[in-house]
Protein backbone atom coordinates (compact mmCIF):
# COMPACT_ATOMS: atom_id res chain seq x y z
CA UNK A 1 25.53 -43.14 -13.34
CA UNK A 2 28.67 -42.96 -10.77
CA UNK A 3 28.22 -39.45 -10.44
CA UNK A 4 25.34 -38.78 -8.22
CA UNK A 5 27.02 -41.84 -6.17
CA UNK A 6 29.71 -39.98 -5.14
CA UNK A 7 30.19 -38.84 -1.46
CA UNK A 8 29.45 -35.10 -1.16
CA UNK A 9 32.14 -32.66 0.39
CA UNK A 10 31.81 -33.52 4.99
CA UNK A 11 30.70 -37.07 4.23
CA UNK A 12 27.15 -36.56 3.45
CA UNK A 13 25.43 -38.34 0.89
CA UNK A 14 23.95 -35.98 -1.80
CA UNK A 15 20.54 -36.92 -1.40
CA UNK A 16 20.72 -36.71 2.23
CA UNK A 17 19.97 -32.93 4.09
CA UNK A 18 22.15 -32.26 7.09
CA UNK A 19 19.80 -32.25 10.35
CA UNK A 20 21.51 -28.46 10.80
CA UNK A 21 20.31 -27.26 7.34
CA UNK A 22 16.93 -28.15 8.14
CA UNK A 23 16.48 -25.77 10.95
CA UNK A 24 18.59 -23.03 9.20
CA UNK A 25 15.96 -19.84 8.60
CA UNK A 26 16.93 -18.58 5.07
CA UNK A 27 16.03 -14.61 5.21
CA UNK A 28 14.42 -13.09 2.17
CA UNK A 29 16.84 -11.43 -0.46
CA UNK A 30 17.14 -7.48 0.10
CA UNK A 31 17.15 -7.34 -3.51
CA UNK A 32 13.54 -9.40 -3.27
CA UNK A 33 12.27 -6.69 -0.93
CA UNK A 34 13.36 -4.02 -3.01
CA UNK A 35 11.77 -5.23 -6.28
CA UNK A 36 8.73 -5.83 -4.10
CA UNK A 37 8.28 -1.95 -3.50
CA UNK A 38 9.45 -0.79 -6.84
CA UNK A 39 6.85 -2.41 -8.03
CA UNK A 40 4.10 -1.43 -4.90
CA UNK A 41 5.03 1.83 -6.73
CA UNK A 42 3.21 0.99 -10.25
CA UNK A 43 0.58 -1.49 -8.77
CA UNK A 44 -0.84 0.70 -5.57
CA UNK A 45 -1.53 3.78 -7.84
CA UNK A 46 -2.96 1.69 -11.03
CA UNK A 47 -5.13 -0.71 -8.71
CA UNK A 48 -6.29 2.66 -6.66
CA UNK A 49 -7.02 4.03 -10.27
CA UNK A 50 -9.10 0.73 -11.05
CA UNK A 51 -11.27 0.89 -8.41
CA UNK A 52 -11.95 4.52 -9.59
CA UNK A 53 -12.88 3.52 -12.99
CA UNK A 54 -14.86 0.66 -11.73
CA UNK A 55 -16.80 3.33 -9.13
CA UNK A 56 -17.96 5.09 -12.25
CA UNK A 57 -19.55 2.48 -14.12
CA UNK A 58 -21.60 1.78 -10.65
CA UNK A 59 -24.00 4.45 -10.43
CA UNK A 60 -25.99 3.22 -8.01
CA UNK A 61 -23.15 2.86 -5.87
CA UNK A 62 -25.19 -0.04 -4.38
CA UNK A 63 -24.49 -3.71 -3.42
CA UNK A 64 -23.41 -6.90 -5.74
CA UNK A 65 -20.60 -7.78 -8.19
CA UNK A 66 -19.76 -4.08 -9.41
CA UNK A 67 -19.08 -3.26 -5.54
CA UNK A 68 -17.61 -6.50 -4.64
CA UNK A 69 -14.90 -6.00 -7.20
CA UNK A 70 -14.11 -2.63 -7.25
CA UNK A 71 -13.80 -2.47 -3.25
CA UNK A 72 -11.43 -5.79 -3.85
CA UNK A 73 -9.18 -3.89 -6.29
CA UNK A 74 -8.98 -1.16 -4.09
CA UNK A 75 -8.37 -3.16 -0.58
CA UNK A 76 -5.41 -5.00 -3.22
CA UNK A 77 -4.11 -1.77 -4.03
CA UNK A 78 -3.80 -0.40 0.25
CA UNK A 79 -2.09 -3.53 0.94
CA UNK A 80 0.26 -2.28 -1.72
CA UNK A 81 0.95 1.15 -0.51
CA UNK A 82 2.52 -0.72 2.65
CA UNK A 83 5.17 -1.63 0.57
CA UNK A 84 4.94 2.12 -0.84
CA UNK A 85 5.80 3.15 2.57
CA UNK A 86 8.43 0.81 3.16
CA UNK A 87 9.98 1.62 0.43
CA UNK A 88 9.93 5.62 1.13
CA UNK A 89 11.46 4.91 3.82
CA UNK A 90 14.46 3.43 2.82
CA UNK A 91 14.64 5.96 0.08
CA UNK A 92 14.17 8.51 2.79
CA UNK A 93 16.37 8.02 5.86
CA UNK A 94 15.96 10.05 9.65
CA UNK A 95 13.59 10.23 12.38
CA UNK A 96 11.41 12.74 11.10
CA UNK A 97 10.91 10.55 8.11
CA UNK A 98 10.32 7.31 10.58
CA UNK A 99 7.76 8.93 12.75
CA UNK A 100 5.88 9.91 9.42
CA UNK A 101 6.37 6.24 8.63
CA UNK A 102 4.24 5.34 11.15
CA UNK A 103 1.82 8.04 11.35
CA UNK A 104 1.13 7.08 7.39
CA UNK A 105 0.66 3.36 8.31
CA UNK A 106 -1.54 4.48 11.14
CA UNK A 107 -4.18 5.83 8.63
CA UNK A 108 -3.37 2.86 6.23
CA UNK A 109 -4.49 0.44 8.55
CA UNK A 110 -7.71 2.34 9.33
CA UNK A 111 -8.65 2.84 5.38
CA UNK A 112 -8.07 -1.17 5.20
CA UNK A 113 -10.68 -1.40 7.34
CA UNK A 114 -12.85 1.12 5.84
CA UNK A 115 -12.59 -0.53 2.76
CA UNK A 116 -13.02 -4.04 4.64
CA UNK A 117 -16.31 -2.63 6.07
CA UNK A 118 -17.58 -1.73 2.70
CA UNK A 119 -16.80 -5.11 1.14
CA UNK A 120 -19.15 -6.73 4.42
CA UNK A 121 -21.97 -4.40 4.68
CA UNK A 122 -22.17 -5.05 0.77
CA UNK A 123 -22.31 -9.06 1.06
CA UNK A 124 -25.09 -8.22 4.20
CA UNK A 125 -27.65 -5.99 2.00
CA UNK A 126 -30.00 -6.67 -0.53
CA UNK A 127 -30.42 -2.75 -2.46
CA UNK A 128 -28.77 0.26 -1.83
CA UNK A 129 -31.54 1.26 0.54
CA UNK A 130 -30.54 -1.42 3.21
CA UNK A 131 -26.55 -0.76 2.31
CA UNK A 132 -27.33 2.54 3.76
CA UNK A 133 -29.30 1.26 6.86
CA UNK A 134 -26.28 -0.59 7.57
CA UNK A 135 -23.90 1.54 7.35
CA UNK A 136 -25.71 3.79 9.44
CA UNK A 137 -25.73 1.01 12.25
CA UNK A 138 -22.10 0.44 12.14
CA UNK A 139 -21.50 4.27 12.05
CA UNK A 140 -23.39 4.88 14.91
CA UNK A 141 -21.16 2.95 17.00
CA UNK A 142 -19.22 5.32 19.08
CA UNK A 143 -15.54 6.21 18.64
CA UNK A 144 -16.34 4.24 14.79
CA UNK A 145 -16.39 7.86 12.98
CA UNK A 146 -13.18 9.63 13.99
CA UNK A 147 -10.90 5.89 13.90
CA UNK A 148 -12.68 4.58 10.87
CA UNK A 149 -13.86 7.77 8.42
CA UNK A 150 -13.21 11.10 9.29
CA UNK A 151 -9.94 11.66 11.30
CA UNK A 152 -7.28 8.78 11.46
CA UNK A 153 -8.27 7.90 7.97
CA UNK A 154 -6.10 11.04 7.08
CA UNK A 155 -2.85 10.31 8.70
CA UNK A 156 -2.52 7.91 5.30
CA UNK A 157 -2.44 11.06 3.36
CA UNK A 158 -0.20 13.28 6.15
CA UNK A 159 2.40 10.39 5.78
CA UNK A 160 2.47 10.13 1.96
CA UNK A 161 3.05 14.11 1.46
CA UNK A 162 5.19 14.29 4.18
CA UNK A 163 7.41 11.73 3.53
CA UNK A 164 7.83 12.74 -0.46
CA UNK A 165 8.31 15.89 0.83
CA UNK A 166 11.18 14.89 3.31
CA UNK A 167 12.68 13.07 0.10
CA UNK A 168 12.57 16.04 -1.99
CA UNK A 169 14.12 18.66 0.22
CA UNK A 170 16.31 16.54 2.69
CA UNK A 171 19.69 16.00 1.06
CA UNK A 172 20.76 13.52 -0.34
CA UNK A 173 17.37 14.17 -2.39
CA UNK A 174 15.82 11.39 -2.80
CA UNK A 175 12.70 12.96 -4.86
CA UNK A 176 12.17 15.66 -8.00
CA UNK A 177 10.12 18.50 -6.29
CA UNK A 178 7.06 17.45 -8.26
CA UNK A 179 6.42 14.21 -6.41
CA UNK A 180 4.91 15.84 -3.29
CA UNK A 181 2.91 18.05 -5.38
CA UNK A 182 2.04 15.82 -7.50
CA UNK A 183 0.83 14.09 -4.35
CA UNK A 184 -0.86 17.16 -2.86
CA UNK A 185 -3.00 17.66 -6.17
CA UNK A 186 -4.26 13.80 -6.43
CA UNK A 187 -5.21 13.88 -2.69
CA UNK A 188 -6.87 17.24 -3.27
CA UNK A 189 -8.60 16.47 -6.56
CA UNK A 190 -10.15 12.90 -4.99
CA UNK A 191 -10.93 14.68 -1.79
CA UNK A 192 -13.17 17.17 -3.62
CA UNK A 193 -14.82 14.90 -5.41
CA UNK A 194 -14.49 10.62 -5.51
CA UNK A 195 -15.19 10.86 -9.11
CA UNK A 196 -11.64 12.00 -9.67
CA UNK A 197 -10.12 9.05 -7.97
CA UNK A 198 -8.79 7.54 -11.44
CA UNK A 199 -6.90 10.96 -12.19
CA UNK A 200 -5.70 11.03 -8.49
CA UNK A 201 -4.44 7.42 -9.33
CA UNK A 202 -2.83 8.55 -12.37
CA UNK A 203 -0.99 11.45 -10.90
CA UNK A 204 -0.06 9.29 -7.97
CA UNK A 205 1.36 6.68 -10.43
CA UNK A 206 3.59 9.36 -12.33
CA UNK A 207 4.91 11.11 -8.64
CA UNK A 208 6.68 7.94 -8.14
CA UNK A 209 7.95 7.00 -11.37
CA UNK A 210 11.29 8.16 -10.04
CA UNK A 211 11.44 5.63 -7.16
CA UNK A 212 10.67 3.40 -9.75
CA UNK A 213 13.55 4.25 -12.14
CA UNK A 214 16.33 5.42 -9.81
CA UNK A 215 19.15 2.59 -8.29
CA UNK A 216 17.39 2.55 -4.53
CA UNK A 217 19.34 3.72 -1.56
CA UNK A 218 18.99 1.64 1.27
CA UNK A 219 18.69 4.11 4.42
CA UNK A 220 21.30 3.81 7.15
CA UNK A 221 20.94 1.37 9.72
CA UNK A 222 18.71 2.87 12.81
CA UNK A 223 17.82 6.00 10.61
């Protein structure tokens, strides 16, 4: 019993907190963060794939629980390839690779709310008919087509390739040469065809296996 009695080291009682150490910000473990995008690496890919295979068994494509779902495992997986690009870019240090940074969570942000659109416009119709009508609406908004679908929606991709490419030919190589085209080839095969999402998810999953398995380099400071 004497033992948790006894006067901790500065005077304090044991069971009393120092008014200091309660204000005292504890900052997340590197090592955390780190683990946090090796793993982005297996779970953006995988979830992407998911809402592939989930696509296919909706062949309506319409509104209700098939959509909900599948639009919720893919918004899970974007919000996981942030932490894909964090974590090329500590793998892959410079400006060049920074700007890219940013131009790939540019497009991130506006396939988030692509997806996010899809997930409302299917709680708001009835049948695939009225999905369409608004979608339509919402499309016709202006400046809603380049930001949303057809142009910024692409810096996501033009950040992923180029930053696996920077990691594959910038020494220190950070990358295998076959990531980036192992990259190129899922973008390519999904963007010919949205039936080939769960192969694009599959290759996209095995390009960065080696971020997954290699001892991560933090990039310089102000790289």
């Amino acid at each position: 019993m004497e033992g948790w009695l006894k006067i901790a080291p500065g005077g304090d009682e044991p069971g009393r907190e120092r008014s200091e150490d309660r204000h005292v910000n504890h900052p997340a473990s590197p090592g955390v963060i780190v683990n946090i995008a090796k793993a982005s690496f297996l779970a953006a890919p995988a979830l992407m794939a998911g809402y592939g295979v989930v696509r296919l068994t909706d062949s309506e494509h319409g509104p209700g629980f098939v959509w909900t779902f599948g639009h919720l495992l893919m918004l899970a997986g974007l919000v996981m390839f942030g932490w894909v690009f964090a974590g090329l870019r500590r793998a892959v240090p410079g400006r060049t690779a920074k700007a890219f940074g940013a131009i790939g969570f540019v497009g991130l942000g506006a396939v988030i709310v692509q997806i996010c659109v899809d997930i409302v416009v299917g709680f708001m119709s009835s049948d695939a008919a009225t999905k369409d009508h608004n979608f339509e609406r919402f499309q016709e908004i202006p400046g809603v087509l380049p930001v949303v679908y057809t142009v910024v929606p692409l810096f996501f991709y033009v950040g992923l390739l180029a930053l696996t490419t920077l990691g594959a030919v910038v020494r220190p190589r950070s990358l295998p040469w076959w990531t980036p085209v192992l990259i190129l080839v899922g973008t390519a095969v999904a963007g010919v065809n949205l039936d080939y999402i769960p192969e694009a998810g599959v290759l996209y999953l095995i390009a960065f296996l080696p971020l997954v398995l290699r001892t991560t380099r933090t990039a310089p400071v102000g790289a």
